[in-house]
PDB file of N, CA and C in Angstrom:
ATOM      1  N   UNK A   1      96.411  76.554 102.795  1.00  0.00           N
ATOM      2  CA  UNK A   1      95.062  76.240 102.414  1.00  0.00           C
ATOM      3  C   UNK A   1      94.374  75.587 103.612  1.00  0.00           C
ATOM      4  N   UNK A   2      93.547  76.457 104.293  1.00  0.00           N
ATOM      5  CA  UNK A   2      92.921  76.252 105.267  1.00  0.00           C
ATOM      6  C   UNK A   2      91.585  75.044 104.817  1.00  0.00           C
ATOM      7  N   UNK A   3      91.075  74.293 105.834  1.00  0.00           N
ATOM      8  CA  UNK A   3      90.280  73.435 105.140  1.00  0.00           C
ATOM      9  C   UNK A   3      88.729  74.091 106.302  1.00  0.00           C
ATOM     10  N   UNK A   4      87.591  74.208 105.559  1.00  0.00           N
ATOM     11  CA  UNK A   4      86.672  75.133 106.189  1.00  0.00           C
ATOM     12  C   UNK A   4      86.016  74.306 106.524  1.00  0.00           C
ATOM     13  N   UNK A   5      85.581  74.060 108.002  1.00  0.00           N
ATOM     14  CA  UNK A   5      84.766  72.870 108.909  1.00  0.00           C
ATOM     15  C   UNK A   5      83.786  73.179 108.425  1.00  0.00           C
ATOM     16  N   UNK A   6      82.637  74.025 107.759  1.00  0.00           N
ATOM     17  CA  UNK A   6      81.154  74.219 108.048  1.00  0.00           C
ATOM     18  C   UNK A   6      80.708  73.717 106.796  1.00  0.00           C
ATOM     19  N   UNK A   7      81.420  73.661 105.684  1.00  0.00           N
ATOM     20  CA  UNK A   7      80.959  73.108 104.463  1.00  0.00           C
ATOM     21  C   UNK A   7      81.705  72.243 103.219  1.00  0.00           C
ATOM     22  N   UNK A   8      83.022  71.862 104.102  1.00  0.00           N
ATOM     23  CA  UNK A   8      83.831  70.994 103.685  1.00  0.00           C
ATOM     24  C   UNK A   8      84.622  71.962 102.489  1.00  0.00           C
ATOM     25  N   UNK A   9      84.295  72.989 101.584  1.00  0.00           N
ATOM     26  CA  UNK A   9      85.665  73.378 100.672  1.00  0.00           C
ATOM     27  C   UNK A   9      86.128  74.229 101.717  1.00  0.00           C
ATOM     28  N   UNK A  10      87.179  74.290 100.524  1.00  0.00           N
ATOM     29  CA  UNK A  10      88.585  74.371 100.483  1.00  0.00           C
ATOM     30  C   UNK A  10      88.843  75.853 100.808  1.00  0.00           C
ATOM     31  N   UNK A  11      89.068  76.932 101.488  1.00  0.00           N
ATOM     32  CA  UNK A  11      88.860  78.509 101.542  1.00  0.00           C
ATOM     33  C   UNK A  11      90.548  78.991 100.754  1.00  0.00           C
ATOM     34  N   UNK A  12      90.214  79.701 100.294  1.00  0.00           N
ATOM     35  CA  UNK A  12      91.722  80.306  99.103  1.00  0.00           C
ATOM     36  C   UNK A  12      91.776  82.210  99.925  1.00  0.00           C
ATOM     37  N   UNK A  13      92.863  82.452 100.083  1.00  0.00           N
ATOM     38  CA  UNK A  13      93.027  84.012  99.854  1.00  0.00           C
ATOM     39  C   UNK A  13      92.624  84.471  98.684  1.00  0.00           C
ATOM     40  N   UNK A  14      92.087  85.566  98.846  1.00  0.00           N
ATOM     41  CA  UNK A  14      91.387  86.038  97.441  1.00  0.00           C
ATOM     42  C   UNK A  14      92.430  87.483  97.704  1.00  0.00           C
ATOM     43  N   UNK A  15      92.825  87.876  96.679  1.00  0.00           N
ATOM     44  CA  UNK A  15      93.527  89.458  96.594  1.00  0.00           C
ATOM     45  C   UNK A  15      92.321  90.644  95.992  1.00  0.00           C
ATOM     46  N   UNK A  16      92.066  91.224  97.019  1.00  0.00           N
ATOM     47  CA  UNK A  16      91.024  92.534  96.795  1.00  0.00           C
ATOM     48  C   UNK A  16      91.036  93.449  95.873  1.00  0.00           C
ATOM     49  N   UNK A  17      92.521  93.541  95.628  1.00  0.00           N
ATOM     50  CA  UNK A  17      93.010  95.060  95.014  1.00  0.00           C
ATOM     51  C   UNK A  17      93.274  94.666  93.672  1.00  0.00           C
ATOM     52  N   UNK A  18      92.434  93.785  92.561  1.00  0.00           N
ATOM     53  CA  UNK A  18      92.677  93.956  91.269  1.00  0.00           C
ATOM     54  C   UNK A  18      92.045  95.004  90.504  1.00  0.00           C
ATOM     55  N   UNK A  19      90.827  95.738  90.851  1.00  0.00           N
ATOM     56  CA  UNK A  19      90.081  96.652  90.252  1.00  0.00           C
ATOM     57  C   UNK A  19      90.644  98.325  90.461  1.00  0.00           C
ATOM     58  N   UNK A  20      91.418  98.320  91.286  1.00  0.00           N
ATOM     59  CA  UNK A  20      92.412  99.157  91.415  1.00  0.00           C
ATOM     60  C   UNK A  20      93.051  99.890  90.455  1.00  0.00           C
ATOM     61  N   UNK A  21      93.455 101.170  90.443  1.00  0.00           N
ATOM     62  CA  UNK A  21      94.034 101.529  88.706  1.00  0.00           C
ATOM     63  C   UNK A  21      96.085 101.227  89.705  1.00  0.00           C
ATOM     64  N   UNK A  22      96.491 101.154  88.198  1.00  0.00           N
ATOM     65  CA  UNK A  22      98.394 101.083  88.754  1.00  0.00           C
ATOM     66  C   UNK A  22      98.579 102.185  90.073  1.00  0.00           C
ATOM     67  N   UNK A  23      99.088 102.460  90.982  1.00  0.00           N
ATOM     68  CA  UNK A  23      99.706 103.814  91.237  1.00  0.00           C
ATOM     69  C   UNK A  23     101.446 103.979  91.767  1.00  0.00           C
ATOM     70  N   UNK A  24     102.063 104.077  91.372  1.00  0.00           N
ATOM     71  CA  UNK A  24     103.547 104.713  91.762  1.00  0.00           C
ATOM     72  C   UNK A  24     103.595 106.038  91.668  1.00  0.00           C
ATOM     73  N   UNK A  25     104.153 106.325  93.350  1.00  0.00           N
ATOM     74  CA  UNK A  25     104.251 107.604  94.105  1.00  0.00           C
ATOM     75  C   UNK A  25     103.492 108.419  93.377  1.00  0.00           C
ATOM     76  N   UNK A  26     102.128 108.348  94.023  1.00  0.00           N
ATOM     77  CA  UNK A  26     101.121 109.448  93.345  1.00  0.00           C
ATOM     78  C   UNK A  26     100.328 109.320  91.973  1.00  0.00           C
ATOM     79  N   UNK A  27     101.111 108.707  91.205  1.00  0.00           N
ATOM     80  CA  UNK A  27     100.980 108.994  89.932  1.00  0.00           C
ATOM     81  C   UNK A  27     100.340 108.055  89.369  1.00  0.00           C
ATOM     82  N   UNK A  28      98.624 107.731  88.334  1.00  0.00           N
ATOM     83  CA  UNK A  28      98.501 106.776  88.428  1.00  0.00           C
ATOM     84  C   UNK A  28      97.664 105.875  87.236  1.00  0.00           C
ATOM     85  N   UNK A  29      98.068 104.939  87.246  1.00  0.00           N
ATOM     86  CA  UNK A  29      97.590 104.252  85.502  1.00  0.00           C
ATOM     87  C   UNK A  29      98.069 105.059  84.540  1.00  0.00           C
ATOM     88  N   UNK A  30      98.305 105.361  83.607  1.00  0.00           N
ATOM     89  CA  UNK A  30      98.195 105.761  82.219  1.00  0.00           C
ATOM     90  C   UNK A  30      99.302 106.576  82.028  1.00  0.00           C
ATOM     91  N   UNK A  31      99.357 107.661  83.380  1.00  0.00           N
ATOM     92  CA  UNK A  31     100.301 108.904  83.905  1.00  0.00           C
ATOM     93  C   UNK A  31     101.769 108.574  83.926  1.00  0.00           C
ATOM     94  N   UNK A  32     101.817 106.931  84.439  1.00  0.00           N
ATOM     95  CA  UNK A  32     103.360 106.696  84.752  1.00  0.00           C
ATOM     96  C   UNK A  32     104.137 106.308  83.345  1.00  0.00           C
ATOM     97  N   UNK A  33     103.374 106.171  82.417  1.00  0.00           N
ATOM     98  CA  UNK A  33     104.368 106.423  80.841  1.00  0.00           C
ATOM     99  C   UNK A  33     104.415 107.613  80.845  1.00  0.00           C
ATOM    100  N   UNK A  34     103.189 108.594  80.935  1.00  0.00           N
ATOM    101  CA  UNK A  34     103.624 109.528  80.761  1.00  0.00           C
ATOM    102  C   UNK A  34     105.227 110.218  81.508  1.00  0.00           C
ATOM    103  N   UNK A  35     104.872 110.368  82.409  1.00  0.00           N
ATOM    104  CA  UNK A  35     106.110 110.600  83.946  1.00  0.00           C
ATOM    105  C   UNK A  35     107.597 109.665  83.453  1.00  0.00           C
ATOM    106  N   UNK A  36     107.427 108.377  82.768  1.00  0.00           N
ATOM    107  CA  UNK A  36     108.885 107.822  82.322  1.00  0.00           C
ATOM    108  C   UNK A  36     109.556 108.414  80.557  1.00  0.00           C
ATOM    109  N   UNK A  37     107.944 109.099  80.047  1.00  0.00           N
ATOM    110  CA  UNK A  37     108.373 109.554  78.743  1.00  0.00           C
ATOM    111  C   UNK A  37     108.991 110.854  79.371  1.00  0.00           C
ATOM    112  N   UNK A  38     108.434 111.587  80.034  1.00  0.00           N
ATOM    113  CA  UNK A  38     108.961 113.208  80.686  1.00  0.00           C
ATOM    114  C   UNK A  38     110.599 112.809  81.035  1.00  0.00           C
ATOM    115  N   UNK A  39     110.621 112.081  82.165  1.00  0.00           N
ATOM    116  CA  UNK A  39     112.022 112.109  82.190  1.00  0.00           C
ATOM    117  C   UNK A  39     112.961 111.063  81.626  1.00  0.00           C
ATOM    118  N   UNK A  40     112.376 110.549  80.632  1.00  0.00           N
ATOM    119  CA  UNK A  40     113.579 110.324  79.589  1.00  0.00           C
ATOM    120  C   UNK A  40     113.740 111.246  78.660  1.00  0.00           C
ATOM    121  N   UNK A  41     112.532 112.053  78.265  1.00  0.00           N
ATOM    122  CA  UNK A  41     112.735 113.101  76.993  1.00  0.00           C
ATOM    123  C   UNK A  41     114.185 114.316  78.141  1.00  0.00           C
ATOM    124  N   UNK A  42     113.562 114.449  79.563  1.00  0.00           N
ATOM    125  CA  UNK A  42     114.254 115.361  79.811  1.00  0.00           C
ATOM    126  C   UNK A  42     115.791 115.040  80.304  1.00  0.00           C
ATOM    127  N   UNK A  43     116.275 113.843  80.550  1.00  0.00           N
ATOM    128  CA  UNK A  43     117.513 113.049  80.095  1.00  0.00           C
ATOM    129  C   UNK A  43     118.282 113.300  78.821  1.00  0.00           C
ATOM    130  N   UNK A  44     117.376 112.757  77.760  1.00  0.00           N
ATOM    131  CA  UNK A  44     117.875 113.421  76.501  1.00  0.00           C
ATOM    132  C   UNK A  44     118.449 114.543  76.324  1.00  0.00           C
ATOM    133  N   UNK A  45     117.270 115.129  76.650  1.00  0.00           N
ATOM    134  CA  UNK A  45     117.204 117.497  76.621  1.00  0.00           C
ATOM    135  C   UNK A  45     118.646 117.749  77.133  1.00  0.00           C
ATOM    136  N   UNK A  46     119.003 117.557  78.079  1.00  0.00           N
ATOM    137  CA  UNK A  46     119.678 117.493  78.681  1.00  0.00           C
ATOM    138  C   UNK A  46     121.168 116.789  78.085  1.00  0.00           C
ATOM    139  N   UNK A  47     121.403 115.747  77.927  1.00  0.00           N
ATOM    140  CA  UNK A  47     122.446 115.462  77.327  1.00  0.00           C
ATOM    141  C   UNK A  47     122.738 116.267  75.706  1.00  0.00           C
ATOM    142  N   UNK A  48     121.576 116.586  75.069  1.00  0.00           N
ATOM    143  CA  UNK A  48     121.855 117.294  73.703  1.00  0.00           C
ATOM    144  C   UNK A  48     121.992 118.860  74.523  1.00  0.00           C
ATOM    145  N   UNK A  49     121.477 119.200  75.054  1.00  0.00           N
ATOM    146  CA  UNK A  49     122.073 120.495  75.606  1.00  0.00           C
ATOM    147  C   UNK A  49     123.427 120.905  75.994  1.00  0.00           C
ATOM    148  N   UNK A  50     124.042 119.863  77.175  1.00  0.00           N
ATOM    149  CA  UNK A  50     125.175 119.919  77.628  1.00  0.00           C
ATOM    150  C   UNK A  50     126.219 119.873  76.324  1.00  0.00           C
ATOM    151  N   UNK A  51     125.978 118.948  75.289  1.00  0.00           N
ATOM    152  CA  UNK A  51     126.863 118.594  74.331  1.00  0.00           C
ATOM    153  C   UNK A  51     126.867 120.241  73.530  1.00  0.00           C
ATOM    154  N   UNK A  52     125.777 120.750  72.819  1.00  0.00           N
ATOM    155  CA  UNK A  52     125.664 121.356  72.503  1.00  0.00           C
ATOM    156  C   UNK A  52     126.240 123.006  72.499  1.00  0.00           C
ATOM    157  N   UNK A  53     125.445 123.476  73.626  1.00  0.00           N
ATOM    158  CA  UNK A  53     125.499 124.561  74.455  1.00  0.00           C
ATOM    159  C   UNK A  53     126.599 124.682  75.773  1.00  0.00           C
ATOM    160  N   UNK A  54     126.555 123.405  76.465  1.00  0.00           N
ATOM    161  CA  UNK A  54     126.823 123.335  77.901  1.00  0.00           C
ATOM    162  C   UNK A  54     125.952 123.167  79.124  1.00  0.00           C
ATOM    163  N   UNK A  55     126.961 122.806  80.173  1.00  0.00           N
ATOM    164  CA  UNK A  55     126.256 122.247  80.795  1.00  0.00           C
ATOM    165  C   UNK A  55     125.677 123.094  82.031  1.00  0.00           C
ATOM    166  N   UNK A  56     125.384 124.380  82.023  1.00  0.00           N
ATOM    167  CA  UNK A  56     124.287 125.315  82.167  1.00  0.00           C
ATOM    168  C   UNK A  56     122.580 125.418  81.500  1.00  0.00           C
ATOM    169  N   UNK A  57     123.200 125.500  80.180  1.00  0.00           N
ATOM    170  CA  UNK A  57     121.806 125.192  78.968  1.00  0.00           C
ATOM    171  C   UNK A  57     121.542 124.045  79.184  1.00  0.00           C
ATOM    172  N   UNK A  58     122.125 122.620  79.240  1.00  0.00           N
ATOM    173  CA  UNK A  58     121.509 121.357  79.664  1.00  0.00           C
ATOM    174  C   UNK A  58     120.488 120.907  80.987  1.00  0.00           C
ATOM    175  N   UNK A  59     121.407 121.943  81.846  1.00  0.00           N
ATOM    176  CA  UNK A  59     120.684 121.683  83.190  1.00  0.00           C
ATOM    177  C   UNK A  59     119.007 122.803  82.907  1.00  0.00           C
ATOM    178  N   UNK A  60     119.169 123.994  82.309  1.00  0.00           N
ATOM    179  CA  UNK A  60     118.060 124.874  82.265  1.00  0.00           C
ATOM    180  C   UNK A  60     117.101 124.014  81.254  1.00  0.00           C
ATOM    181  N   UNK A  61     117.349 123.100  80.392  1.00  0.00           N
ATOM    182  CA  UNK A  61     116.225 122.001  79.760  1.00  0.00           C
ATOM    183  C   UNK A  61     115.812 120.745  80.459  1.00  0.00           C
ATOM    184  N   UNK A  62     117.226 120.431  81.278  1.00  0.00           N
ATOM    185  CA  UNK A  62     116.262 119.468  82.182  1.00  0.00           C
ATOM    186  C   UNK A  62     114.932 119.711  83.260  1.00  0.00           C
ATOM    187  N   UNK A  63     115.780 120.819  83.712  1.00  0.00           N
ATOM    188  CA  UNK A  63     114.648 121.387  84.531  1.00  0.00           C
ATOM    189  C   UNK A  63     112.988 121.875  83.774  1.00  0.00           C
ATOM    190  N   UNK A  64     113.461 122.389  82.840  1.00  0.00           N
ATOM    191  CA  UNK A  64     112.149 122.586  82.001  1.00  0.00           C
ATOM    192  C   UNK A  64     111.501 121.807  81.577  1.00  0.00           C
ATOM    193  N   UNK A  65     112.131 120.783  80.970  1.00  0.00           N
ATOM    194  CA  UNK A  65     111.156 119.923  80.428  1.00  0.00           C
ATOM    195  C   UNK A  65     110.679 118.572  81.812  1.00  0.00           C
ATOM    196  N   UNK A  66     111.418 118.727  82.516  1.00  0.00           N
ATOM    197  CA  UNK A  66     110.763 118.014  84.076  1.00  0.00           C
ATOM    198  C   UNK A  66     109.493 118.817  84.469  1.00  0.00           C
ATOM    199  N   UNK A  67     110.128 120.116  85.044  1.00  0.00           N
ATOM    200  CA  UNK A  67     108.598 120.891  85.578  1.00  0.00           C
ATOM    201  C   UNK A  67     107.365 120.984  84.042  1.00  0.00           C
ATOM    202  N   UNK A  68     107.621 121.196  83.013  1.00  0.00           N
ATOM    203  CA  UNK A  68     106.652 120.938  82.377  1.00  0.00           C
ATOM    204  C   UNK A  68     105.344 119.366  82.292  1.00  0.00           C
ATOM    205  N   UNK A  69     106.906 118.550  82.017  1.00  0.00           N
ATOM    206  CA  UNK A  69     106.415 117.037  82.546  1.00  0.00           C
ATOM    207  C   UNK A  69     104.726 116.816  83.301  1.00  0.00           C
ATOM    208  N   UNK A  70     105.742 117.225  84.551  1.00  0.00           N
ATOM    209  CA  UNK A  70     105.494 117.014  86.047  1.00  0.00           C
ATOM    210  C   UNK A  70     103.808 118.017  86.054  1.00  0.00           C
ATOM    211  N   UNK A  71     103.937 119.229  85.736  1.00  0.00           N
ATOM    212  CA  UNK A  71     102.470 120.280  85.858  1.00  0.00           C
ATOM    213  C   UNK A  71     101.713 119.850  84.864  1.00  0.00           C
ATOM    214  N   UNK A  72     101.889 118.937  83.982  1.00  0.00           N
ATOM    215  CA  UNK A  72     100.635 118.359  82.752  1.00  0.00           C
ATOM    216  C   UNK A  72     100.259 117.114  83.259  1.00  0.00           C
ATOM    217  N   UNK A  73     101.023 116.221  83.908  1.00  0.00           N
ATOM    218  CA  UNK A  73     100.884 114.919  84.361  1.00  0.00           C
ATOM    219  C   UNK A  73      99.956 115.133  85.325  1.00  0.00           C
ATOM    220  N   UNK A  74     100.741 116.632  86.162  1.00  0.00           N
ATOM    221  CA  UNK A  74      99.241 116.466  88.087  1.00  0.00           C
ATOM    222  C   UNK A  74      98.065 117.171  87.198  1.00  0.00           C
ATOM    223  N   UNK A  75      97.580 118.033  86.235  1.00  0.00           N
ATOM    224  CA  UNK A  75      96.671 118.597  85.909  1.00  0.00           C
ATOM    225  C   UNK A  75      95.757 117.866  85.171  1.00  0.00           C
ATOM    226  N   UNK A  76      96.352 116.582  84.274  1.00  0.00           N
ATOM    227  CA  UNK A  76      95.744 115.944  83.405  1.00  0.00           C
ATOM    228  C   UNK A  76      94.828 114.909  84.061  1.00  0.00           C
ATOM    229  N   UNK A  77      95.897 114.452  85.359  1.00  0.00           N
ATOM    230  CA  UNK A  77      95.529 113.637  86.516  1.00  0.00           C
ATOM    231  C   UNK A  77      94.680 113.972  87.681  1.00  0.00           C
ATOM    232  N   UNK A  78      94.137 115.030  87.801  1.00  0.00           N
ATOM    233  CA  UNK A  78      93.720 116.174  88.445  1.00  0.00           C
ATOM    234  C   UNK A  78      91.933 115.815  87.911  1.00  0.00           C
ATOM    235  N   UNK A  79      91.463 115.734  86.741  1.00  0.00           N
ATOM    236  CA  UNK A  79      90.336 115.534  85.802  1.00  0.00           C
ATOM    237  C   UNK A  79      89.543 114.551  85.824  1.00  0.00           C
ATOM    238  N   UNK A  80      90.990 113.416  85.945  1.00  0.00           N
ATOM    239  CA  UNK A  80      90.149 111.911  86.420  1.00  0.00           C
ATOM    240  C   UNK A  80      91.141 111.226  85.195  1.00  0.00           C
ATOM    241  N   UNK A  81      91.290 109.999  85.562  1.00  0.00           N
ATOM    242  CA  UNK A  81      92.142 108.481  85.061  1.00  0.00           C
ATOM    243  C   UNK A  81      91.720 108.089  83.713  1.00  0.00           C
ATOM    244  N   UNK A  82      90.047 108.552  83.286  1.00  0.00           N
ATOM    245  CA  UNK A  82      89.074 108.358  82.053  1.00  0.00           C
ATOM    246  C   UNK A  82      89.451 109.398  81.859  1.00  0.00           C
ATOM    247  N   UNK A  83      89.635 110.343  81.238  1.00  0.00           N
ATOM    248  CA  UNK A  83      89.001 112.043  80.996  1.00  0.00           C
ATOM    249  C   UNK A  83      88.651 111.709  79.869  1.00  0.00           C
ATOM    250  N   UNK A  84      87.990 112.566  79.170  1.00  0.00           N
ATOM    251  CA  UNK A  84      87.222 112.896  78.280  1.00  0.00           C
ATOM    252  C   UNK A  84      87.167 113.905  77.578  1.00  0.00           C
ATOM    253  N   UNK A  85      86.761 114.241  75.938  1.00  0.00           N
ATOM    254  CA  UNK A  85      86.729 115.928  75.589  1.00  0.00           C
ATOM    255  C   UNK A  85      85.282 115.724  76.196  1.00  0.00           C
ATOM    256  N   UNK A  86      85.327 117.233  77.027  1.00  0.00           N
ATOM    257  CA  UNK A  86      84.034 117.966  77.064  1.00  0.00           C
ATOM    258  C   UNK A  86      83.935 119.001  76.402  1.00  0.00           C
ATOM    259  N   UNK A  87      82.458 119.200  75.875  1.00  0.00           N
ATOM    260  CA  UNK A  87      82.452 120.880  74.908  1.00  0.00           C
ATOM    261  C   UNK A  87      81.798 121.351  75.746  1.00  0.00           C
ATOM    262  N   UNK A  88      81.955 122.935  75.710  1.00  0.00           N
ATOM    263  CA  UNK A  88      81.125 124.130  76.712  1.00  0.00           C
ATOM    264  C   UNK A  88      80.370 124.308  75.492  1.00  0.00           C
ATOM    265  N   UNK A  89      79.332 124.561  76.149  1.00  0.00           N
ATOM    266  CA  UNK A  89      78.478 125.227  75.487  1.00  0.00           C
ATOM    267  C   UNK A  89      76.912 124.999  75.198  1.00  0.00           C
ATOM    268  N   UNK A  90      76.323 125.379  74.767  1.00  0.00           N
ATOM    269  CA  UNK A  90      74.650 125.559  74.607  1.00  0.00           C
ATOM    270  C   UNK A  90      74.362 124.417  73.086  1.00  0.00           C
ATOM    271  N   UNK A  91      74.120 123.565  73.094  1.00  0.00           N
ATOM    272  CA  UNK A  91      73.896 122.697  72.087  1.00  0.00           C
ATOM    273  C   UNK A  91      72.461 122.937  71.864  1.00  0.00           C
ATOM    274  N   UNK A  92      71.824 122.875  70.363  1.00  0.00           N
ATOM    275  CA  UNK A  92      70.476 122.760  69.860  1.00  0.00           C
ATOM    276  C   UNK A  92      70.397 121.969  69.260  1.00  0.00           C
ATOM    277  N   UNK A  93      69.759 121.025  69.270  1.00  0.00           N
ATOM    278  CA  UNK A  93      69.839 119.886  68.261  1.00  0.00           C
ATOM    279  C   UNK A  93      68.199 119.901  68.116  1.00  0.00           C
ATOM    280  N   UNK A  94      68.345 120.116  66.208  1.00  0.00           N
ATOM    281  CA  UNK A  94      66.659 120.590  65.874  1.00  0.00           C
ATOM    282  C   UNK A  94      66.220 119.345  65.305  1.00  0.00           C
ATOM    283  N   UNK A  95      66.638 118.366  64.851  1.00  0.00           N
ATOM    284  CA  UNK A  95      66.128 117.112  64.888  1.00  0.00           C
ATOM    285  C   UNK A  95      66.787 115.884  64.990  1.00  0.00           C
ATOM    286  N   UNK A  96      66.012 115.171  65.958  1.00  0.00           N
ATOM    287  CA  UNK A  96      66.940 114.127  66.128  1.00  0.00           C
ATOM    288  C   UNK A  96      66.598 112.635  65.884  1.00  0.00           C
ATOM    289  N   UNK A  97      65.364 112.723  64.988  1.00  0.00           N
ATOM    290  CA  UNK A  97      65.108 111.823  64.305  1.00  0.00           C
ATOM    291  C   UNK A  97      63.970 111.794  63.018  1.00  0.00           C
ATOM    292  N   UNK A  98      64.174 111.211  61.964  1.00  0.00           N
ATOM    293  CA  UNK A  98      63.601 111.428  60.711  1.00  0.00           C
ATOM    294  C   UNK A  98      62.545 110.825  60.659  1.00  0.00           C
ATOM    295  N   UNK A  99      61.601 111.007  60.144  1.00  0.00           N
ATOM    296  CA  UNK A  99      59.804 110.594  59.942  1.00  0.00           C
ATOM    297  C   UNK A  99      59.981 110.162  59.056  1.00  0.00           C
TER     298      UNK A  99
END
């Protein structure tokens, strides 16, 4: 705590980066549950596969349900951190307020 000659307080580090959204490797705010639900579901997939089927069919669900994961997470993320439904289309709105 530096003491500031020109007006007597006290000057503090201030940290810049709170308005910031989360990001780990790439991925960011909202996305990284998503990305820890993907590969735990595909952990699972995977262990009920191997048990199941074997551990060919286990590995062909991990992989699937990872690359599925993984191409909804960058596409969803791709839109923006807010997204939103948007509708296409030609709206008419014949009244929009009552007399």
């Amino acid at each position: 705590m530096a003491e500031n000659a020109d007006n007597g307080y006290t000057a503090y580090p201030v940290f810049k980066g709170l308005q910031k959204p989360l990001e780990f490797l790439g991925i960011q705010g909202r996305y990284i549950y998503w990305a820890a639900g993907a590969a735990g579901g595909a952990i699972v997939g995977f262990i009920i596969g191997y048990c199941v089927l074997g551990f060919l069919a286990g590995l062909v669900v991990l992989v699937v349900a990872v690359g599925t994961g993984a191409g909804l997470i960058m596409v969803k993320q791709r839109k923006g951190l807010h997204t939103k439904k948007t509708d296409k289309g030609i709206f008419v709105y014949t009244c929009s307020k009552k007399i």
